[in-house]
Protein backbone atom coordinates (compact mmCIF):
# COMPACT_ATOMS: atom_id res chain seq x y z
CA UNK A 1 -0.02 -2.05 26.70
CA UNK A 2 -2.86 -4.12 25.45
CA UNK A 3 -3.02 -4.67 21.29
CA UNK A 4 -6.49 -3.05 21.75
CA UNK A 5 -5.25 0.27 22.59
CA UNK A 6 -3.71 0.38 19.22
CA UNK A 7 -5.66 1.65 16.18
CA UNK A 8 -5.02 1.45 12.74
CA UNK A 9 -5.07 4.48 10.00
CA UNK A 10 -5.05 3.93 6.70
CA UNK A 11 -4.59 6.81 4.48
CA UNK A 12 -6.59 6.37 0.93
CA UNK A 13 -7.42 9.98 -0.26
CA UNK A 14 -4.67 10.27 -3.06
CA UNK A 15 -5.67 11.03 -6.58
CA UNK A 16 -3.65 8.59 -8.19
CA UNK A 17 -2.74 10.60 -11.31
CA UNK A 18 0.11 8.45 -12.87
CA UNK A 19 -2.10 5.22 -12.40
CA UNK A 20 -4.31 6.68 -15.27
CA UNK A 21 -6.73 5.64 -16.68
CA UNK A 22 -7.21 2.96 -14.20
CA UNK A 23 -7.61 5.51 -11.34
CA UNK A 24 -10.65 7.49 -14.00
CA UNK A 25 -13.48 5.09 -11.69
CA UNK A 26 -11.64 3.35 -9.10
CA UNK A 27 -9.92 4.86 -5.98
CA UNK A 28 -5.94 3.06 -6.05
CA UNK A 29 -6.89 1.73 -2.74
CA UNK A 30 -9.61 -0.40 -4.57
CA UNK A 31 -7.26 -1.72 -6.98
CA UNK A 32 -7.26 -5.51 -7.32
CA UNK A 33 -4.41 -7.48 -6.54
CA UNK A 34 -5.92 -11.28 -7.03
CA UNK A 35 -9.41 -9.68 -7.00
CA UNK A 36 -8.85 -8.49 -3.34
CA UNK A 37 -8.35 -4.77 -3.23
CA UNK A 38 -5.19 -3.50 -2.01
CA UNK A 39 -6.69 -1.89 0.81
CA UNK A 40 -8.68 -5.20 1.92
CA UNK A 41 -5.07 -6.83 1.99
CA UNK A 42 -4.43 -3.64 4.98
CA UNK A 43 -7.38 -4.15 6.42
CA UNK A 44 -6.34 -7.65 7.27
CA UNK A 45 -3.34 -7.13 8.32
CA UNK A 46 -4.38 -5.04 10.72
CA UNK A 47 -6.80 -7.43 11.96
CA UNK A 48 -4.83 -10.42 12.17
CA UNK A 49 -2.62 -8.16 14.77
CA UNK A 50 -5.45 -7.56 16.95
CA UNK A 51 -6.08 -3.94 15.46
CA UNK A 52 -9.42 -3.54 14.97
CA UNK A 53 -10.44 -0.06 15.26
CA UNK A 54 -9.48 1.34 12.22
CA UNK A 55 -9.46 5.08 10.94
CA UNK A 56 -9.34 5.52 6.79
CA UNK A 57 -8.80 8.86 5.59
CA UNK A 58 -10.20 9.43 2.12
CA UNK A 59 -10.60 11.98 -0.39
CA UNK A 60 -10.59 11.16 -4.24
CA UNK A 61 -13.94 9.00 -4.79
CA UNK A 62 -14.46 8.70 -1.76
CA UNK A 63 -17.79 7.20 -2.07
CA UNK A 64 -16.81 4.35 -3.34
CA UNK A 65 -14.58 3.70 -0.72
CA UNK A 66 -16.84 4.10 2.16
CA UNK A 67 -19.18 1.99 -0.04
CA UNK A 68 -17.27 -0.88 -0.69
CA UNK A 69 -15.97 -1.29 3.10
CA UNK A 70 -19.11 0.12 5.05
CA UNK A 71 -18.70 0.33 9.00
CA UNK A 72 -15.69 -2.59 8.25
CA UNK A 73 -18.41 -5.53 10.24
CA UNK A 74 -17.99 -7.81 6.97
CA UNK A 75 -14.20 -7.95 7.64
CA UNK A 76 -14.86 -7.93 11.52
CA UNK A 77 -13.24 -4.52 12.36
CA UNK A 78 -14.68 -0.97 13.00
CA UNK A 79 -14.00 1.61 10.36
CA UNK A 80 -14.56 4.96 10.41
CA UNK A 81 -13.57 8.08 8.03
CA UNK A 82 -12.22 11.15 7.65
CA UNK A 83 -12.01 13.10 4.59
CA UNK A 84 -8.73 15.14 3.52
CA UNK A 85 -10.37 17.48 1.30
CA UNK A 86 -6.96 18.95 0.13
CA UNK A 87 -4.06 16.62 -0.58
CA UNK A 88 -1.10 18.38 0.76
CA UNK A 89 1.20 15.96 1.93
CA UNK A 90 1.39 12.54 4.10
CA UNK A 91 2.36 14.69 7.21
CA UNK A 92 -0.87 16.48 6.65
CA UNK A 93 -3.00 13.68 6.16
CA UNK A 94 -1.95 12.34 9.05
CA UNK A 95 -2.87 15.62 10.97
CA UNK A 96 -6.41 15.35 9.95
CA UNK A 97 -6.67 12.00 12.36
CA UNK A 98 -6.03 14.05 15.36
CA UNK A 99 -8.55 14.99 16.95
CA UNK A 100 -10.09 11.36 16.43
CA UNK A 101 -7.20 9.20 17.92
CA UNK A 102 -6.25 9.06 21.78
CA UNK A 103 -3.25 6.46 21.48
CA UNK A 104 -0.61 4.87 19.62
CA UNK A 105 -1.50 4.18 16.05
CA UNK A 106 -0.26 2.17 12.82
CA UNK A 107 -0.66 3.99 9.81
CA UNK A 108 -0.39 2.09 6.26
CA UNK A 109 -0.25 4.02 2.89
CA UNK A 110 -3.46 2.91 0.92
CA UNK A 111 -2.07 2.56 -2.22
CA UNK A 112 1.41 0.57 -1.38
CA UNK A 113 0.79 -3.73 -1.47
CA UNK A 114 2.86 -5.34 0.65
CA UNK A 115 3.80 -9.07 1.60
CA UNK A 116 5.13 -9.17 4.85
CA UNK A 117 5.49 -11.85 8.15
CA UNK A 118 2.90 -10.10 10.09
CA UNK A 119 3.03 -7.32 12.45
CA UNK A 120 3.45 -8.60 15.78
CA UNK A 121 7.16 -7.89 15.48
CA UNK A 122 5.98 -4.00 14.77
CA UNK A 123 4.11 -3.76 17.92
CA UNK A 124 6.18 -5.87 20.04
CA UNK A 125 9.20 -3.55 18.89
CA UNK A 126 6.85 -0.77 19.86
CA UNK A 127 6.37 -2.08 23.60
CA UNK A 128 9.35 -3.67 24.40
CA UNK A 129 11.89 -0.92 23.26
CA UNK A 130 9.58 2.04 24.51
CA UNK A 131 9.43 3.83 20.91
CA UNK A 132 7.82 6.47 20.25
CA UNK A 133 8.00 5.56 16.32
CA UNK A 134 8.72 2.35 14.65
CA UNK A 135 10.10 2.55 10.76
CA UNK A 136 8.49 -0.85 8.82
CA UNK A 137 11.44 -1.75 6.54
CA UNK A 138 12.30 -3.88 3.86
CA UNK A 139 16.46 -4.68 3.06
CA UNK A 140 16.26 -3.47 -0.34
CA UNK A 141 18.91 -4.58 -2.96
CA UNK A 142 17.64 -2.09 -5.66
CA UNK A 143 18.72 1.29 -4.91
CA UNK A 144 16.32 2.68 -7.44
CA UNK A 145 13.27 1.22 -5.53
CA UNK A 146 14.77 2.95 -2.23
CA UNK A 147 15.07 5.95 -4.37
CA UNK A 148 11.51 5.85 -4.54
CA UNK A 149 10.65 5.61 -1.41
CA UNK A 150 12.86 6.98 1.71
CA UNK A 151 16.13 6.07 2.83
CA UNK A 152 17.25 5.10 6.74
CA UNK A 153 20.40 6.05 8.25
CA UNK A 154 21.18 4.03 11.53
CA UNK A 155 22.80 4.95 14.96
CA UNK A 156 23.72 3.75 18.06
CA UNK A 157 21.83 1.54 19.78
CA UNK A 158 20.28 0.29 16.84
CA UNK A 159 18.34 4.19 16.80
CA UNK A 160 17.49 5.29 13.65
CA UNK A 161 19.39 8.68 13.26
CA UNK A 162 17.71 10.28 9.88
CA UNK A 163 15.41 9.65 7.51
CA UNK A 164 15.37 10.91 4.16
CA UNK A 165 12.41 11.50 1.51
CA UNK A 166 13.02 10.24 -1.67
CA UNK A 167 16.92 10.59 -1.49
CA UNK A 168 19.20 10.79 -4.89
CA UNK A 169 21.33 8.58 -3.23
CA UNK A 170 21.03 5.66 -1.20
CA UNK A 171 23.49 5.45 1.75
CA UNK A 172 22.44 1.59 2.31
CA UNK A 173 19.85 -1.21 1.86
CA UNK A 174 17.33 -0.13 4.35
CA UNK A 175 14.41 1.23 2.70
CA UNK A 176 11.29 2.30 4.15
CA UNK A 177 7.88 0.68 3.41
CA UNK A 178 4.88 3.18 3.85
CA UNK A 179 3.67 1.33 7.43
CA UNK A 180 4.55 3.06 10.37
CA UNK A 181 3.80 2.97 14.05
CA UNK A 182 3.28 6.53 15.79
CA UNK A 183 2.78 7.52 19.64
CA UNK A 184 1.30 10.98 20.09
CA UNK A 185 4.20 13.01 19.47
CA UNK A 186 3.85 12.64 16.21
CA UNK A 187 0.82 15.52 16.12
CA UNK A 188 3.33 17.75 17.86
CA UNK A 189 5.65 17.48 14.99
CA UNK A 190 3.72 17.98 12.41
CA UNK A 191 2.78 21.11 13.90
CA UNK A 192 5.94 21.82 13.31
CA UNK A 193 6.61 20.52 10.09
CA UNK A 194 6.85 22.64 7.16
CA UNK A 195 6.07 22.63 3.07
CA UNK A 196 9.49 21.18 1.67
CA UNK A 197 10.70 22.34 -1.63
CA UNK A 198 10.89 19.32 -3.49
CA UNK A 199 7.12 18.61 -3.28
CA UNK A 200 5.60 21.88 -1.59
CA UNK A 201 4.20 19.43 0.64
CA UNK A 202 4.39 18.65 4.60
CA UNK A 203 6.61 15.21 4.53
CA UNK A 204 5.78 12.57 7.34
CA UNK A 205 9.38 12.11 6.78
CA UNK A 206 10.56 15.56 8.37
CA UNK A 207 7.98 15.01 11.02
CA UNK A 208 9.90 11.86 11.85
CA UNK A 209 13.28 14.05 11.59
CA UNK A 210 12.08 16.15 14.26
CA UNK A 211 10.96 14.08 16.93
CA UNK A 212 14.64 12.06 16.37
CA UNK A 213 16.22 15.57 17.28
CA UNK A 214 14.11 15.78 19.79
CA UNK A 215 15.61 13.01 21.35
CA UNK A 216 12.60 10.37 20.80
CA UNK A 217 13.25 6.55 20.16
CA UNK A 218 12.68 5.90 16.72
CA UNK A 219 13.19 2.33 15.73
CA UNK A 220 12.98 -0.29 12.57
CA UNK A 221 11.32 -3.37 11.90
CA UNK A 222 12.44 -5.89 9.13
CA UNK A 223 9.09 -7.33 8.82
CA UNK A 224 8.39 -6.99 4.57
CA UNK A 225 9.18 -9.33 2.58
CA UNK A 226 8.09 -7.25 -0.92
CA UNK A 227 6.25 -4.73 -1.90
CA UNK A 228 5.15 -1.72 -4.27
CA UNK A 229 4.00 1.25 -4.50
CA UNK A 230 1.46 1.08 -6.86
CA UNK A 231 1.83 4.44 -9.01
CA UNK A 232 1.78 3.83 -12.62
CA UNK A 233 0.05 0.72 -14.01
CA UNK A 234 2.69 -1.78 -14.56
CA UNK A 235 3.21 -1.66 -11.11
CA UNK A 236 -0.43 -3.29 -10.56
CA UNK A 237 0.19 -5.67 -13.05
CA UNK A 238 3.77 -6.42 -10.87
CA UNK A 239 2.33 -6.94 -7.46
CA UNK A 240 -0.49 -9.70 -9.27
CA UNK A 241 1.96 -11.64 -10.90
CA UNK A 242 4.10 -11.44 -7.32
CA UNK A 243 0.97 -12.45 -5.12
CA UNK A 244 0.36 -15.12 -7.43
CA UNK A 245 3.94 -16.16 -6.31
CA UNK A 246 3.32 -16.13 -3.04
CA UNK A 247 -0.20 -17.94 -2.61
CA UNK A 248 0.40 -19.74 -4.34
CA UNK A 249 -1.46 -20.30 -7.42
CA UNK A 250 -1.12 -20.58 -11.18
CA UNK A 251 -4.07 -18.16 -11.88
CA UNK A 252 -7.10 -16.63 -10.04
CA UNK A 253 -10.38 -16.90 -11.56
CA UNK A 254 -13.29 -14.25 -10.19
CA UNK A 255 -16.95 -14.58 -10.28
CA UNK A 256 -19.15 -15.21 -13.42
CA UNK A 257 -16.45 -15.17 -15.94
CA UNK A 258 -17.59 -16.62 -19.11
CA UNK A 259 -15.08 -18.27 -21.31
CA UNK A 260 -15.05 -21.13 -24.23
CA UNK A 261 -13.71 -24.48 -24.13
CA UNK A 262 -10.22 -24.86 -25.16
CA UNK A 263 -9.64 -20.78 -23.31
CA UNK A 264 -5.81 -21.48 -21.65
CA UNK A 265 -5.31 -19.49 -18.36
CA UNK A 266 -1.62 -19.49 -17.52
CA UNK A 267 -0.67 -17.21 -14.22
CA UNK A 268 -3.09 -15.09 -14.53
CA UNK A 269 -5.76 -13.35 -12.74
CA UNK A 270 -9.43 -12.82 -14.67
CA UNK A 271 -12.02 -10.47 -12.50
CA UNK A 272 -14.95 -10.97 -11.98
CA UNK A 273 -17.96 -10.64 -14.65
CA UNK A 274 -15.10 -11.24 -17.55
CA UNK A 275 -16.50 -12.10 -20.77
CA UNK A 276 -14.07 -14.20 -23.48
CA UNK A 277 -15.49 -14.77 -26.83
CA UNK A 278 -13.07 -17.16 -28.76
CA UNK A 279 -11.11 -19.91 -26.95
CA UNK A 280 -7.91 -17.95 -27.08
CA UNK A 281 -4.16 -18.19 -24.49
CA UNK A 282 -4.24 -15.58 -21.57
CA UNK A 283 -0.81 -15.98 -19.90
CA UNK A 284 1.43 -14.01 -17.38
CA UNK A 285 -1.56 -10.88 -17.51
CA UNK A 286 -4.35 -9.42 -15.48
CA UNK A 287 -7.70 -9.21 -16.79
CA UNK A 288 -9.80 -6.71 -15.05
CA UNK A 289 -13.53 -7.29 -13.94
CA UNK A 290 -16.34 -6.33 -16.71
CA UNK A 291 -13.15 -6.66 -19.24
CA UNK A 292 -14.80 -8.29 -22.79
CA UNK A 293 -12.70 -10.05 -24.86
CA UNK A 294 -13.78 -10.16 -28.28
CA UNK A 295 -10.79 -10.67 -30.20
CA UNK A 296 -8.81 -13.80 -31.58
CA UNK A 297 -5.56 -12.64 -30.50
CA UNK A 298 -3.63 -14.32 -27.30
CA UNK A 299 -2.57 -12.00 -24.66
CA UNK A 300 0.37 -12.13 -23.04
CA UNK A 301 2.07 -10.14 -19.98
CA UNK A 302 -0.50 -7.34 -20.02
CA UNK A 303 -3.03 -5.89 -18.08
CA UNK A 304 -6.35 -5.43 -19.52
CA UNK A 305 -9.07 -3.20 -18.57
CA UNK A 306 -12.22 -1.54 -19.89
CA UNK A 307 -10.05 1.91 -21.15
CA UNK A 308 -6.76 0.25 -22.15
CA UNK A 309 -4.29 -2.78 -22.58
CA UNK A 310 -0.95 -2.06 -21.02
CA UNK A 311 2.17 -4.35 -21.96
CA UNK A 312 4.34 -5.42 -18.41
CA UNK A 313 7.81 -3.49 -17.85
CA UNK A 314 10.81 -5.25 -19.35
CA UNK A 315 12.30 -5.44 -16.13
CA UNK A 316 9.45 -7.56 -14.47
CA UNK A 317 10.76 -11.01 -14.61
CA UNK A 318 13.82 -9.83 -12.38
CA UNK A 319 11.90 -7.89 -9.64
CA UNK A 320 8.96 -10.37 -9.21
């Protein structure tokens, strides 16, 4: 199997209602982690694996996102969309792609930022083992952040042998990461899939669940190194100050940002078109682009946009 015959879906029609208000203008997928949006980070990822036919499913402001990325030449893929127009569920999303995708495919989540060693060990999982699905993971030591997300139970043969959405317990430190690498099946299952009753929506997760019963290979790759979902703004404010880590860099400075002499940027990020008016101490924060700054006051371990300031979690410093 050539890399060429695999294309790349990422799914970026989500409404984003717990990111408010930073979700009012701005699809999450164009949320800037070191003035790169999150989906740009994807995008490149995908690229750098030799995927360059790539499918984005949108829905909330959707304009924006097709205008920001275009046909995908300025990155040097091919991008084209289709639009969800009802959000029902991951599984569904991923239904919508059909009709528009003849082979194997790697699907991120547009609104989850992840670090990771590349995905060459996803696809090469992929070929060598025969899979029909391959599981992204990350060993997780937080059970809450697994919690989150969805929990992996192992067989033999190194096989995963359930999956499970959002579980109340974790049953070890496998969690997975919203990246995922489907063969065809995958369509048939979701055909079978139905609404669950914790969400009343069709889970990718059960879809997953049934092709294992099936009898289909479904294996994991420990490829990701961190990452977030980005739902409610602190988490934004989290995967900055992490990429900042990992650069790395002691602060990221955008495009016509106007600040006095004697301004002190200390890990930080400032957008672009950011405005300071007295020499004041930004540290440990994310300033926004178009953010003015007309105050006298240092900031400190916030996020700062046009509609609000928002303070960073008190449990930051131990997961970054």
């Amino acid at each position: 199997m050539k890399k060429a015959e695999i294309t790349g879906v990422i799914l970026s029609a989500g409404l984003g209602s717990r990111i408010k208000p930073l979700s009012f203008d701005t699809p999450k997928p164009l949320l800037p982690v070191c003035n790169k949006p999150i989906m740009q980070y994807q995008i490149e990822s995908l690229s750098s694996a030799g995927i360059r036919d790539i499918v984005v499913v949108v829905g909330y402001l959707k304009e924006k996102i097709m205008e920001h990325f275009g046909d995908g030449s300025r990155l040097g893929v091919r991008i084209r969309y289709i639009e969800q127009e009802k959000a029902l569920g991951i599984a569904h999303a991923v239904g919508q792609i059909e009709g528009h995708i003849q082979g194997p495919f790697l699907l991120f989540l547009g609104d989850i930022f992840t670090i990771h060693r590349g995905l060459g060990r996803v696809l090469d999982t992929f070929r060598k083992k025969r899979s029909s699905i391959v599981l992204v993971v990350k060993r997780e030591d937080n059970q809450e952040f697994i919690k989150r997300n969805f929990a992996i139970q192992m067989g033999r043969a190194g096989l995963v042998k359930r999956v499970i959405e959002k579980p109340r317990y974790a049953i070890n430190d496998i969690k997975g990461c919203g990246i995922y690498l489907f063969d065809l099946p995958i369509f048939d299952a979701i055909r079978r899939t139905p609404r669950t009753a914790l969400r009343d929506e069709y889970e990718i997760t059960n879809s997953i669940q049934i092709l294992i019963e099936d009898g289909y290979k479904v294996h994991i790759s420990d490829v990701v190194e961190w990452d977030m979902n980005v739902t409610v703004p602190q988490d934004l404010h989290e995967c900055n100050m992490r990429q900042l880590k990992s650069i790395p860099a002691h602060k990221v400075i955008g495009q016509n940002v106007v600040m006095p002499e004697g301004t002190e940027i200390i890990n930080s990020v400032i957008g672009n078109d950011v405005k300071v008016a007295s020499p004041i101490r930004i540290s440990d924060s994310v300033i926004l682009s178009g953010v003015s700054i007309d105050g006298e006051e240092d900031i400190a371990g916030s996020l700062v946009s046009n509609r609000s300031v928002i303070e960073r979690r008190s449990d930051v410093a131990a997961r970054v």
